[in-house]
N, C-alpha and C. Protein backbone atom coordinates (compact mmCIF):
# COMPACT_ATOMS: atom_id res chain seq x y z
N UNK A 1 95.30 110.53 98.45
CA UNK A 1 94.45 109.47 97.97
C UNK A 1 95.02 108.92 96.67
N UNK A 2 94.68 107.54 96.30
CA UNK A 2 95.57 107.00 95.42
C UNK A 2 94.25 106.47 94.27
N UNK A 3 94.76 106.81 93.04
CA UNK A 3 93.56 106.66 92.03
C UNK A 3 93.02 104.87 91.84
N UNK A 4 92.11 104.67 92.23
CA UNK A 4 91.48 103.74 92.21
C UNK A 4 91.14 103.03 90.61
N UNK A 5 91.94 102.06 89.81
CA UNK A 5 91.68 101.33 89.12
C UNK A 5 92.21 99.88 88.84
N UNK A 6 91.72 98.93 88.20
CA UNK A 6 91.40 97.99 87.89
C UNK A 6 92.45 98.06 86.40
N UNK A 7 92.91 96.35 86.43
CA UNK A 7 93.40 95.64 85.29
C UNK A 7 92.99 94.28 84.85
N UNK A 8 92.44 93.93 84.00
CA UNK A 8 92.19 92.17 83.83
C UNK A 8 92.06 92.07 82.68
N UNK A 9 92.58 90.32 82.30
CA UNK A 9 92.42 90.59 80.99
C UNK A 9 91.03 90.13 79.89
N UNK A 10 90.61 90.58 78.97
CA UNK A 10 89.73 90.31 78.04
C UNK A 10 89.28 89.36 77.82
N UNK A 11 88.19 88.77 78.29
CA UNK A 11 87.76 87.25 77.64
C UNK A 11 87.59 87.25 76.16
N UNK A 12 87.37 87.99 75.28
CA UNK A 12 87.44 87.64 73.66
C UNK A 12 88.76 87.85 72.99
N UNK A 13 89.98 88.32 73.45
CA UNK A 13 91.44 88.69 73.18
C UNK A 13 92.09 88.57 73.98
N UNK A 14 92.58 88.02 74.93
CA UNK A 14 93.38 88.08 76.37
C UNK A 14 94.20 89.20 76.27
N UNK A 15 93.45 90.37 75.58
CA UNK A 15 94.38 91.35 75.95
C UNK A 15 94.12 92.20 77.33
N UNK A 16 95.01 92.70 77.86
CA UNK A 16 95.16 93.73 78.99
C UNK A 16 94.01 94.70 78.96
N UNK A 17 93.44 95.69 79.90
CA UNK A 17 92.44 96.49 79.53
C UNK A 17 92.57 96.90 81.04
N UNK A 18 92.65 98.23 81.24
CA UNK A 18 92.48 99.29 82.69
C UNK A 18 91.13 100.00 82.54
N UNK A 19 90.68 99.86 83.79
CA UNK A 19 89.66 100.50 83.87
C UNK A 19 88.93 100.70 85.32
N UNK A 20 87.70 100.91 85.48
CA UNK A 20 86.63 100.72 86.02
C UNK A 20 86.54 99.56 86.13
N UNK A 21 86.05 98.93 87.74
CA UNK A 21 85.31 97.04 87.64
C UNK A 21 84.40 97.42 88.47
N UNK A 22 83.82 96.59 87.35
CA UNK A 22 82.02 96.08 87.44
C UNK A 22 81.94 94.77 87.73
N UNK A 23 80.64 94.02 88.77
CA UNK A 23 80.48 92.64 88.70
C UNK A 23 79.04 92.66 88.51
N UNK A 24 78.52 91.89 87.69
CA UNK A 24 76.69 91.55 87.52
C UNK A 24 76.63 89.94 87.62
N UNK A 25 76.10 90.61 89.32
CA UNK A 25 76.08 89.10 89.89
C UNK A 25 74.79 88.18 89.00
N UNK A 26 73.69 88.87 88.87
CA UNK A 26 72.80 88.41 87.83
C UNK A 26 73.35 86.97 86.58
N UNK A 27 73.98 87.39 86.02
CA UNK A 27 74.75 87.02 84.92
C UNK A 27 76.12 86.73 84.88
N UNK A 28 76.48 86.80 86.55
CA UNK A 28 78.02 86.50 86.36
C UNK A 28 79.07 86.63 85.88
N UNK A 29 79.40 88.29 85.32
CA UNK A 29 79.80 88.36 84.38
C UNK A 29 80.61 89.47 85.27
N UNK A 30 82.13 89.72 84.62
CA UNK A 30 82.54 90.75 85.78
C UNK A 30 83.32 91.28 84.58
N UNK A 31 83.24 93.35 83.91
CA UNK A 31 83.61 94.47 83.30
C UNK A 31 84.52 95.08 83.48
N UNK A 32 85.65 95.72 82.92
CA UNK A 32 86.02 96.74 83.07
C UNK A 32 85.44 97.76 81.97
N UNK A 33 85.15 98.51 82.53
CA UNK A 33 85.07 99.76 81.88
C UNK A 33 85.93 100.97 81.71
N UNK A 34 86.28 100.83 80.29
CA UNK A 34 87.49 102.21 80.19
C UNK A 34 87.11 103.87 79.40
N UNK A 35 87.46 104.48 80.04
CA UNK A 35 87.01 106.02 79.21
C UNK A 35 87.66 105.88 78.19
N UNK A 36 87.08 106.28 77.19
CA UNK A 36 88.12 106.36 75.76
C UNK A 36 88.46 107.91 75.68
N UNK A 37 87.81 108.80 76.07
CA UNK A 37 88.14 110.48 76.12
C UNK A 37 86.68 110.77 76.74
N UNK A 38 86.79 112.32 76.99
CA UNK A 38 85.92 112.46 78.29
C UNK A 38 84.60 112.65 77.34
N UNK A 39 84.17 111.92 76.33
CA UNK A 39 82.73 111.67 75.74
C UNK A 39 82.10 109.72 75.80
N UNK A 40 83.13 109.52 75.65
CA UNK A 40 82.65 107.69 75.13
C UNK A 40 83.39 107.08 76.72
N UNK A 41 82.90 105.89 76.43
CA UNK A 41 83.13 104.62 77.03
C UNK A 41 83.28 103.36 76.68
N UNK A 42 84.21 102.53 77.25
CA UNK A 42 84.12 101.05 76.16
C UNK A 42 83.95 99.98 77.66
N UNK A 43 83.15 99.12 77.38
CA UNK A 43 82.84 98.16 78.63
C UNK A 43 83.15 96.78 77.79
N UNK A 44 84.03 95.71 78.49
CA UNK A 44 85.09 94.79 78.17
C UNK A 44 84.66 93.59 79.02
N UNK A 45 83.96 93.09 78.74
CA UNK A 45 84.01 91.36 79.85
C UNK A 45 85.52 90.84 79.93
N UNK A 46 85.59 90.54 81.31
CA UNK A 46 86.89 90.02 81.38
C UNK A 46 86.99 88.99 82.36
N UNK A 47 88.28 88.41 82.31
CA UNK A 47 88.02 87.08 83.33
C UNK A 47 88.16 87.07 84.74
N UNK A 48 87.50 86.82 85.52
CA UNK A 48 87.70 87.65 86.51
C UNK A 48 88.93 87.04 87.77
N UNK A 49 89.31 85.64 87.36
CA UNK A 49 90.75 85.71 87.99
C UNK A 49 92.13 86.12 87.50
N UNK A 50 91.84 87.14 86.67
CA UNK A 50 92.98 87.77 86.10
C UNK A 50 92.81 89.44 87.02
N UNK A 51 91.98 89.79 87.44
CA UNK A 51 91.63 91.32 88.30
C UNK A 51 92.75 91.11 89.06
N UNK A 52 93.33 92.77 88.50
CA UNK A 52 93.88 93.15 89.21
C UNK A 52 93.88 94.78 90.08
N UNK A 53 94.60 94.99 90.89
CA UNK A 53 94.27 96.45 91.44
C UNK A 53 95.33 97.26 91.48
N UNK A 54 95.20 98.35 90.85
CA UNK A 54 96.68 99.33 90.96
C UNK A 54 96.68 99.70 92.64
N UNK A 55 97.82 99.72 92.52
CA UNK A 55 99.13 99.83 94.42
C UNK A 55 99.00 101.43 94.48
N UNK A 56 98.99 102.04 93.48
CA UNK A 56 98.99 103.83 93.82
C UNK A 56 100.69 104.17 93.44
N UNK A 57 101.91 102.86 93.24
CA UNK A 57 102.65 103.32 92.97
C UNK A 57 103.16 103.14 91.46
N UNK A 58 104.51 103.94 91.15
CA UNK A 58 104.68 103.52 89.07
C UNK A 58 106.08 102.84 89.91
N UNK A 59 106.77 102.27 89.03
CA UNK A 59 107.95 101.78 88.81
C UNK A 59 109.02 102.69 88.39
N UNK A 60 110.63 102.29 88.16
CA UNK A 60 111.26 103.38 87.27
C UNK A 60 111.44 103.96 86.43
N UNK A 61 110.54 103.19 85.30
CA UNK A 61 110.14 103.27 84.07
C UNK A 61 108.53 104.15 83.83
N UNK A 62 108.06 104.64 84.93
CA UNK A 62 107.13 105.44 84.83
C UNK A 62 105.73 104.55 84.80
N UNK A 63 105.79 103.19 84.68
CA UNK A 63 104.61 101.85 84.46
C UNK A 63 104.20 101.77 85.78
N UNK A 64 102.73 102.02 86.25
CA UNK A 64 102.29 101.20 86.86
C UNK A 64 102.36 99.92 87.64
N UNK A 65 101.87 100.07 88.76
CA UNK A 65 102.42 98.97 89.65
C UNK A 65 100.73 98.02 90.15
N UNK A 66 100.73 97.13 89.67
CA UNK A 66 99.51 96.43 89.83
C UNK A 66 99.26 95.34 91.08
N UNK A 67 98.31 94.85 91.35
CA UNK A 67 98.64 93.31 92.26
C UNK A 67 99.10 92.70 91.31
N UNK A 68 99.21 91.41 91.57
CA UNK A 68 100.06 90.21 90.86
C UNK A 68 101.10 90.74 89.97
N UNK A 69 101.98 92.13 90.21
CA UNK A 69 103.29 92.09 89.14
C UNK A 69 103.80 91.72 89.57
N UNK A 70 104.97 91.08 89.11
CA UNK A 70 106.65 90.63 89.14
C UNK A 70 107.01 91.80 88.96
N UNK A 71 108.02 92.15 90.47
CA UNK A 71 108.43 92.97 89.97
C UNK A 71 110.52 92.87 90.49
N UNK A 72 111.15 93.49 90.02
CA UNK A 72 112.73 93.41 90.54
C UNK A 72 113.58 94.29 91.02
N UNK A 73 114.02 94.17 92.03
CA UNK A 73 114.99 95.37 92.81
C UNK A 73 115.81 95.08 92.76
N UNK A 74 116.42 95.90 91.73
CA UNK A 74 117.76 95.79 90.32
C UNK A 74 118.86 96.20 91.96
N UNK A 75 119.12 96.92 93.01
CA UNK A 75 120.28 97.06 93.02
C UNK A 75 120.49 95.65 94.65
N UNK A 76 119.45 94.94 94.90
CA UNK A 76 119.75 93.91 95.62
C UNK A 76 119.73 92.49 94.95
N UNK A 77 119.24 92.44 93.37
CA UNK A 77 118.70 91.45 92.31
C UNK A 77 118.42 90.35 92.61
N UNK A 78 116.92 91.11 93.16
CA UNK A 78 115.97 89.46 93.53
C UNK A 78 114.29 89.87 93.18
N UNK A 79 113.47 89.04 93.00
CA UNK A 79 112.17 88.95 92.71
C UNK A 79 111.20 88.70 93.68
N UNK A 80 110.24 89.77 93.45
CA UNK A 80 108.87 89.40 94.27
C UNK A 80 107.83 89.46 93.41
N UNK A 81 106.43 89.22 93.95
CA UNK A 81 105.15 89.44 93.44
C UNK A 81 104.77 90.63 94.67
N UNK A 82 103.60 91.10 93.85
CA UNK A 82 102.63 91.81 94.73
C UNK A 82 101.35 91.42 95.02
N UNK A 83 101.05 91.44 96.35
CA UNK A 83 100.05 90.81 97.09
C UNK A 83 99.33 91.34 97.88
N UNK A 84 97.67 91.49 97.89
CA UNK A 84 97.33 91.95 98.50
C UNK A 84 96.38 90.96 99.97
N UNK A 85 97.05 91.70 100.65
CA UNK A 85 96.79 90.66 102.39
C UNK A 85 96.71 91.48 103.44
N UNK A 86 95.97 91.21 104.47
CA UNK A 86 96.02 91.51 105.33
C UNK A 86 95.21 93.89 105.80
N UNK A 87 94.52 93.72 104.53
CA UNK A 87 94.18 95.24 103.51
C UNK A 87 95.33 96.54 103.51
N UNK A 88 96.32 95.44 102.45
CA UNK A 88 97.32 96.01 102.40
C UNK A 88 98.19 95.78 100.86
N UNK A 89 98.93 96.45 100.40
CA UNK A 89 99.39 95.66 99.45
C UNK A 89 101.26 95.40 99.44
N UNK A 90 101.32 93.80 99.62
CA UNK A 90 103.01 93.58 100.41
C UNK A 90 103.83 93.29 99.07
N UNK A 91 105.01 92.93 99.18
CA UNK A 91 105.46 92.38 98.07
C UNK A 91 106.31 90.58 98.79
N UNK A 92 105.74 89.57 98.22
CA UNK A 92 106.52 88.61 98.90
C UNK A 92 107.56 87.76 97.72
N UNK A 93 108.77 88.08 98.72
CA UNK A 93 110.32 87.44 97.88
C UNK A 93 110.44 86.26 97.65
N UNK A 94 111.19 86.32 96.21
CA UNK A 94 110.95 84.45 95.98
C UNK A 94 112.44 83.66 97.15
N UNK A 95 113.41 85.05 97.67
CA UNK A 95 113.89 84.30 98.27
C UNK A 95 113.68 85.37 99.87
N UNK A 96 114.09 84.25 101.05
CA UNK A 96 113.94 85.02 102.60
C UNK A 96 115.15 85.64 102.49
N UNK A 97 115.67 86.91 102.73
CA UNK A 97 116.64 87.56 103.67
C UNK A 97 115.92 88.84 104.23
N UNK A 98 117.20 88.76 105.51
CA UNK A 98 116.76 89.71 106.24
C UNK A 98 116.43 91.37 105.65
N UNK A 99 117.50 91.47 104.75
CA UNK A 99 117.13 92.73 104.39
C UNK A 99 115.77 92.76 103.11
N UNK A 100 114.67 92.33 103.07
CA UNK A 100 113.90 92.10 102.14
C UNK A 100 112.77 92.32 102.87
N UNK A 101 112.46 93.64 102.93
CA UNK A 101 110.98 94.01 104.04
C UNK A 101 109.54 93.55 102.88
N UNK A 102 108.60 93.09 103.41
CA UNK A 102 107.29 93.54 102.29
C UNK A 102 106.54 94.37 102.49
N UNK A 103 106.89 95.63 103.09
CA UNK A 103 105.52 96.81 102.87
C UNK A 103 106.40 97.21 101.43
N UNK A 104 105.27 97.46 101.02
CA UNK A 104 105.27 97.96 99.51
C UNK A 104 106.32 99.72 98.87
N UNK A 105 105.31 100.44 100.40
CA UNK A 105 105.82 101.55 100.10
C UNK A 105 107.30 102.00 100.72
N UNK A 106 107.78 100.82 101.48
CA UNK A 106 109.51 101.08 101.66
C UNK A 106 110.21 101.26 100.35
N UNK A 107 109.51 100.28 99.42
CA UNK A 107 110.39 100.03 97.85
C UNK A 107 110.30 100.87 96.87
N UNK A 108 108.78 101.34 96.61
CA UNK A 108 108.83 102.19 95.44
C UNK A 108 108.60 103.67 95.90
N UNK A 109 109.22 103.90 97.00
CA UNK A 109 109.50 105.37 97.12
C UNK A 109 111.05 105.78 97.25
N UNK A 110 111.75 104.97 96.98
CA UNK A 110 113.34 105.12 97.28
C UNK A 110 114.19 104.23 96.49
N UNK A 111 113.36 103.37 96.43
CA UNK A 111 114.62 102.11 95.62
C UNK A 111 114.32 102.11 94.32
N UNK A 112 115.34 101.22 93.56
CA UNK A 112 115.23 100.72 92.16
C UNK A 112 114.70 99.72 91.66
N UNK A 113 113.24 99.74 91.76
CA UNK A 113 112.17 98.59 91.23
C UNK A 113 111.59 98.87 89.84
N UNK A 114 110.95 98.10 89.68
CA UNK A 114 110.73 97.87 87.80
C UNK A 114 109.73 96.61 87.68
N UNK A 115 108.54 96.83 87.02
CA UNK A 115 107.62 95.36 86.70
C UNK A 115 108.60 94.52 85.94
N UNK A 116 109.03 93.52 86.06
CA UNK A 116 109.20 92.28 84.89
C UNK A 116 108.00 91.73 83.89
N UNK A 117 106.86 91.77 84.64
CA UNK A 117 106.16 90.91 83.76
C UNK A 117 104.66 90.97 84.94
N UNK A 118 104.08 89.74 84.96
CA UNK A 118 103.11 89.61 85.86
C UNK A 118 102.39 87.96 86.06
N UNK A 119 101.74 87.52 86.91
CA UNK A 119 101.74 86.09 87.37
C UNK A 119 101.04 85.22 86.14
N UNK A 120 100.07 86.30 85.76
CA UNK A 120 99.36 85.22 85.04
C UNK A 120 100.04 85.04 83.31
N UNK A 121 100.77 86.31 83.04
CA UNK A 121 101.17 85.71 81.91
C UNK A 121 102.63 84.84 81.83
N UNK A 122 103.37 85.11 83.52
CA UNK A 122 104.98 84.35 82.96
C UNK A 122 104.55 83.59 85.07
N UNK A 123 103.50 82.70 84.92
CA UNK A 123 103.59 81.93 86.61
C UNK A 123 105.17 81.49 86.87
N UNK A 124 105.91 81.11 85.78
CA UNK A 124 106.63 80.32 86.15
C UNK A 124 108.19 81.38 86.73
N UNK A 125 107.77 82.58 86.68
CA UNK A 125 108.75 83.65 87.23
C UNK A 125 108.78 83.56 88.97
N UNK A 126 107.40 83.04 89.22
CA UNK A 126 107.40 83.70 90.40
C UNK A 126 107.24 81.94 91.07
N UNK A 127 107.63 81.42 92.50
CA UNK A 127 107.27 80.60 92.70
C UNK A 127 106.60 81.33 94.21
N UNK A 128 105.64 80.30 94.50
CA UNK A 128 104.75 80.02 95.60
C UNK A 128 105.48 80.48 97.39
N UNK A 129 105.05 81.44 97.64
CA UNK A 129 105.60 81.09 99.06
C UNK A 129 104.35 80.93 100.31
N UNK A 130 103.48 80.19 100.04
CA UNK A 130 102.59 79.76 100.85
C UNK A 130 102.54 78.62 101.17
């Protein structure tokens, strides 16, 4: 089983924040909630088209692998995003070749991948393949 959390960023700081997600449809307002140590809690309004969902896998650098990262497979050197479709999470290439599968877990259990960055803070890394 793969640990279930959440990334989005802060509506009062656009900073990053992992956690727990909450939505209060009431008020429209959608949380992460993060443990600060196993006594406290900190609950974060955030925007909610920035949510993202950890993949269950890290990169080579030991970082986390989220939806919407950029991420790069240094020994074929080309770029994808991560996407979740179809209740799955793929990675789709900014360019087609044959050797460029998108299940997720062909890549980060064997190859040399690494986040670059992610959609919403660098869009212009990744272009559109829809």
């Amino acid at each position: 089983m793969r640990e279930i959390l959440f990334r989005a960023k802060r509506i009062d700081d656009g900073k990053w924040v992992e956690g727990d997600l909450s939505r209060c449809a009431v008020v429209g307002e959608t949380h992460i909630r993060r443990i600060e140590d196993n006594l406290s809690t900190t609950t974060h309004r955030v925007a909610p088209e920035t949510v993202c969902q950890y993949t269950g896998y890290t990169d080579l650098r030991k970082k986390k692998v989220f939806e919407h990262d950029i991420v790069f497979y240094e020994d074929g050197g080309c770029c994808g995003h991560i996407v979740f479709k179809e209740g799955r999470f793929l990675i789709e290439w900014e360019e087609a070749r044959p050797d460029l599968r998108n299940d997720i877990h062909f890549w980060f259990e064997n190859r040399r991948m690494y986040v670059t960055s992610n959609i919403f803070d660098n869009p212009e890394l990744v272009e559109s393949n829809d």
